[in-house]
PDB file of N, CA and C in Angstrom:
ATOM      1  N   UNK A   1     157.531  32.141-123.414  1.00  0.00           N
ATOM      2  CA  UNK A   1     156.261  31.508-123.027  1.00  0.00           C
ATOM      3  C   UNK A   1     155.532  32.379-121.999  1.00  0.00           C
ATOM      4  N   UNK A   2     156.454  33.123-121.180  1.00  0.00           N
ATOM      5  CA  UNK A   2     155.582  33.652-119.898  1.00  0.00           C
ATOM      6  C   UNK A   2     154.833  35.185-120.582  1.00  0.00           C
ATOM      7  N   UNK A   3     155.959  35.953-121.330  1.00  0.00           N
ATOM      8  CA  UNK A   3     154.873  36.769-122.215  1.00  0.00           C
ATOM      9  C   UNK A   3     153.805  36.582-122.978  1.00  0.00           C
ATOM     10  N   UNK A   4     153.771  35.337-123.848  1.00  0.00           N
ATOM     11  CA  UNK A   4     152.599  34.830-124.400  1.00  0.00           C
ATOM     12  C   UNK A   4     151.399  34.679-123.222  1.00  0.00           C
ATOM     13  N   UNK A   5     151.709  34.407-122.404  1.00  0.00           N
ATOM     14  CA  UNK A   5     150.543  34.038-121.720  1.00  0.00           C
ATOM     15  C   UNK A   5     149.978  35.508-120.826  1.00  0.00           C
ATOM     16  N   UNK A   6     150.845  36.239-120.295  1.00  0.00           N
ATOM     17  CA  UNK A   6     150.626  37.670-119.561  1.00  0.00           C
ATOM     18  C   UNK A   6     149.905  38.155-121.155  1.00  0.00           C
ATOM     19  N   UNK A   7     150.751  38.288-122.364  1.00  0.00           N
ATOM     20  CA  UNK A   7     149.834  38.980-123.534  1.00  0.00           C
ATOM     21  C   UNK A   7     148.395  38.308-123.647  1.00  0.00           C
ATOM     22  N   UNK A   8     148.154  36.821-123.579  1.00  0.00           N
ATOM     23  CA  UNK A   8     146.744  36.552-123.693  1.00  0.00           C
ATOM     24  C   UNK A   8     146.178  36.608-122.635  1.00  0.00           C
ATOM     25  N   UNK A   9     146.720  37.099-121.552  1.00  0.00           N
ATOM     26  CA  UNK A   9     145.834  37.283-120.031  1.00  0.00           C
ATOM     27  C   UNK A   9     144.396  37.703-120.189  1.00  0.00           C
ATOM     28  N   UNK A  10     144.239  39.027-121.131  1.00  0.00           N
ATOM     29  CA  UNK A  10     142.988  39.509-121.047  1.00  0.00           C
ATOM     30  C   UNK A  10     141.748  38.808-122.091  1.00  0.00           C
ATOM     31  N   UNK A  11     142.304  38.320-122.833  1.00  0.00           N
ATOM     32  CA  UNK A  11     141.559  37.414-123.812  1.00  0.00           C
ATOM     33  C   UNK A  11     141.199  35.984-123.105  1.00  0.00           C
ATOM     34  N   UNK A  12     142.123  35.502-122.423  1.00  0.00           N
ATOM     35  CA  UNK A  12     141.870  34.016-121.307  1.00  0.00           C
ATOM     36  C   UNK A  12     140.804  34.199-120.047  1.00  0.00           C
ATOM     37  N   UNK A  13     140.603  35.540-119.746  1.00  0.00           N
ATOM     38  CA  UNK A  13     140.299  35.879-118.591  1.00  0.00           C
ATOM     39  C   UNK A  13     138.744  35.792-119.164  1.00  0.00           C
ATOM     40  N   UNK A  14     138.410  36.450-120.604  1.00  0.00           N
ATOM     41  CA  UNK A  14     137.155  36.985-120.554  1.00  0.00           C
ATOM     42  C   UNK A  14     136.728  35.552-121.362  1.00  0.00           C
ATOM     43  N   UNK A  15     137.590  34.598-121.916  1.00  0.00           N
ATOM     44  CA  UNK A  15     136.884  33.222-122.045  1.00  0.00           C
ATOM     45  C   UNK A  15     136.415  32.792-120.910  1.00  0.00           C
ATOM     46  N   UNK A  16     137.127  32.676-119.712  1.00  0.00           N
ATOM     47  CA  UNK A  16     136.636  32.031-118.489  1.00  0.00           C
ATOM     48  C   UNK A  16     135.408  32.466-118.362  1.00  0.00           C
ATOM     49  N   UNK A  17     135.281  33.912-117.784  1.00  0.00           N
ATOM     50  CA  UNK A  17     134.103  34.864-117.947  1.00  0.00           C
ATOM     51  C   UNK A  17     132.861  34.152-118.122  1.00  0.00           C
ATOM     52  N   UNK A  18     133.226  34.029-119.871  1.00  0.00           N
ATOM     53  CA  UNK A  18     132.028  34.129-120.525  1.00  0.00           C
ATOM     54  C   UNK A  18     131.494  32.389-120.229  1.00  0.00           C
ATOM     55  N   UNK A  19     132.407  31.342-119.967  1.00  0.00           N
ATOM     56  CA  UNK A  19     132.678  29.935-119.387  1.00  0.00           C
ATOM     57  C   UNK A  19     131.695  29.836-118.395  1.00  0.00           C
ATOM     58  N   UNK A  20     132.125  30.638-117.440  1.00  0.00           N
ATOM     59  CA  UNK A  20     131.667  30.444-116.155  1.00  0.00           C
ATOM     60  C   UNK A  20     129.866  30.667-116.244  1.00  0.00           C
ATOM     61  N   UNK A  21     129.796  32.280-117.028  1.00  0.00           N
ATOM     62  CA  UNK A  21     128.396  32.675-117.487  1.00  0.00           C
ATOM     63  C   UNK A  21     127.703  31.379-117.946  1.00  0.00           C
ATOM     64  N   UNK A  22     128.011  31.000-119.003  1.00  0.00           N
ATOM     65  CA  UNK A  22     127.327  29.600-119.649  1.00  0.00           C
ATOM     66  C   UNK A  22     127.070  28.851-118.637  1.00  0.00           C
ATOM     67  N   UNK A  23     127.645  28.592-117.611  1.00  0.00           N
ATOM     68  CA  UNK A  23     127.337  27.231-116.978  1.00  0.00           C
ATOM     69  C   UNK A  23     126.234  27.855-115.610  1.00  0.00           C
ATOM     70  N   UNK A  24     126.433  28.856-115.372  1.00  0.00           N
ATOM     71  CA  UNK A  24     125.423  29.377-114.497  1.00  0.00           C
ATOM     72  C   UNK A  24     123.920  30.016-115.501  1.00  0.00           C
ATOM     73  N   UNK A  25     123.830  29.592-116.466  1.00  0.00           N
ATOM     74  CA  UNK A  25     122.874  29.993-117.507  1.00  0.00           C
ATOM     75  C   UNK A  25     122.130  28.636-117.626  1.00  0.00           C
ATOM     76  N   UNK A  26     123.048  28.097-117.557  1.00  0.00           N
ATOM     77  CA  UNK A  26     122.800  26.566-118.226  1.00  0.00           C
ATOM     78  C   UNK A  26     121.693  26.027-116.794  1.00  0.00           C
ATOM     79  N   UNK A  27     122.642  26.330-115.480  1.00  0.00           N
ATOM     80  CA  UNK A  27     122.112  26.078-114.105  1.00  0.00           C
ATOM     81  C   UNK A  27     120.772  26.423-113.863  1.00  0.00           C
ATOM     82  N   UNK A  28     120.366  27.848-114.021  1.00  0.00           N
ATOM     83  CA  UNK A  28     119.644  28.457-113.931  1.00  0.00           C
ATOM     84  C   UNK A  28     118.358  27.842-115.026  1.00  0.00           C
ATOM     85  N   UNK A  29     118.579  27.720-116.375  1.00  0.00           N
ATOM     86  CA  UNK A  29     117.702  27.392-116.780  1.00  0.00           C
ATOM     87  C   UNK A  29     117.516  25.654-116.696  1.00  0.00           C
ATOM     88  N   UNK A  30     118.152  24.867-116.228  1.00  0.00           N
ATOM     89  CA  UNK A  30     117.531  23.489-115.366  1.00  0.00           C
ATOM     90  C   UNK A  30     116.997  23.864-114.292  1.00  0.00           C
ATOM     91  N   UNK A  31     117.340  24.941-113.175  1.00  0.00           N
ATOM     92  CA  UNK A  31     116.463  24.521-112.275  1.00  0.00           C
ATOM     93  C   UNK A  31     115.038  25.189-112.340  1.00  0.00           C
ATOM     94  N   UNK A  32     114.915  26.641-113.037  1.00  0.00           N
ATOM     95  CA  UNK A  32     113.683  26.632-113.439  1.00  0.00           C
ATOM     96  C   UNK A  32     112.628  25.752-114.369  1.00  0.00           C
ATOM     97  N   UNK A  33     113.051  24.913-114.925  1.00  0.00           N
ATOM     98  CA  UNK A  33     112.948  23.649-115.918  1.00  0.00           C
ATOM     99  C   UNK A  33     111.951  23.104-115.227  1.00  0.00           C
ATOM    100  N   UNK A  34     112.351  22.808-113.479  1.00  0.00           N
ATOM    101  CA  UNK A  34     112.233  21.652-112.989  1.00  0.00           C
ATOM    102  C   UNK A  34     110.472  22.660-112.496  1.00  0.00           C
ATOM    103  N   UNK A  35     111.446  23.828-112.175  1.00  0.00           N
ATOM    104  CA  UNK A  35     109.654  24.002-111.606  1.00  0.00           C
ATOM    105  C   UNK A  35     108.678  24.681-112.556  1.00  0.00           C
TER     106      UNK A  35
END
């Protein structure tokens, strides 16, 4: 189990990434929304 997860480290990492991106995209385009 602990290799499975060190092997998907770099694939988990760049979901978060791209996770995190979306929601500060998402942020960004509500608060310009507003003005």
């Amino acid at each position: 189990f602990m290799d499975r997860t060190v092997g998907q480290s770099k694939m988990s990492r760049a979901i978060v990434y791209e996770a995190i991106y979306r929601v500060w995209q998402l942020r960004l385009q509500a608060l310009f929304g507003k003005l």
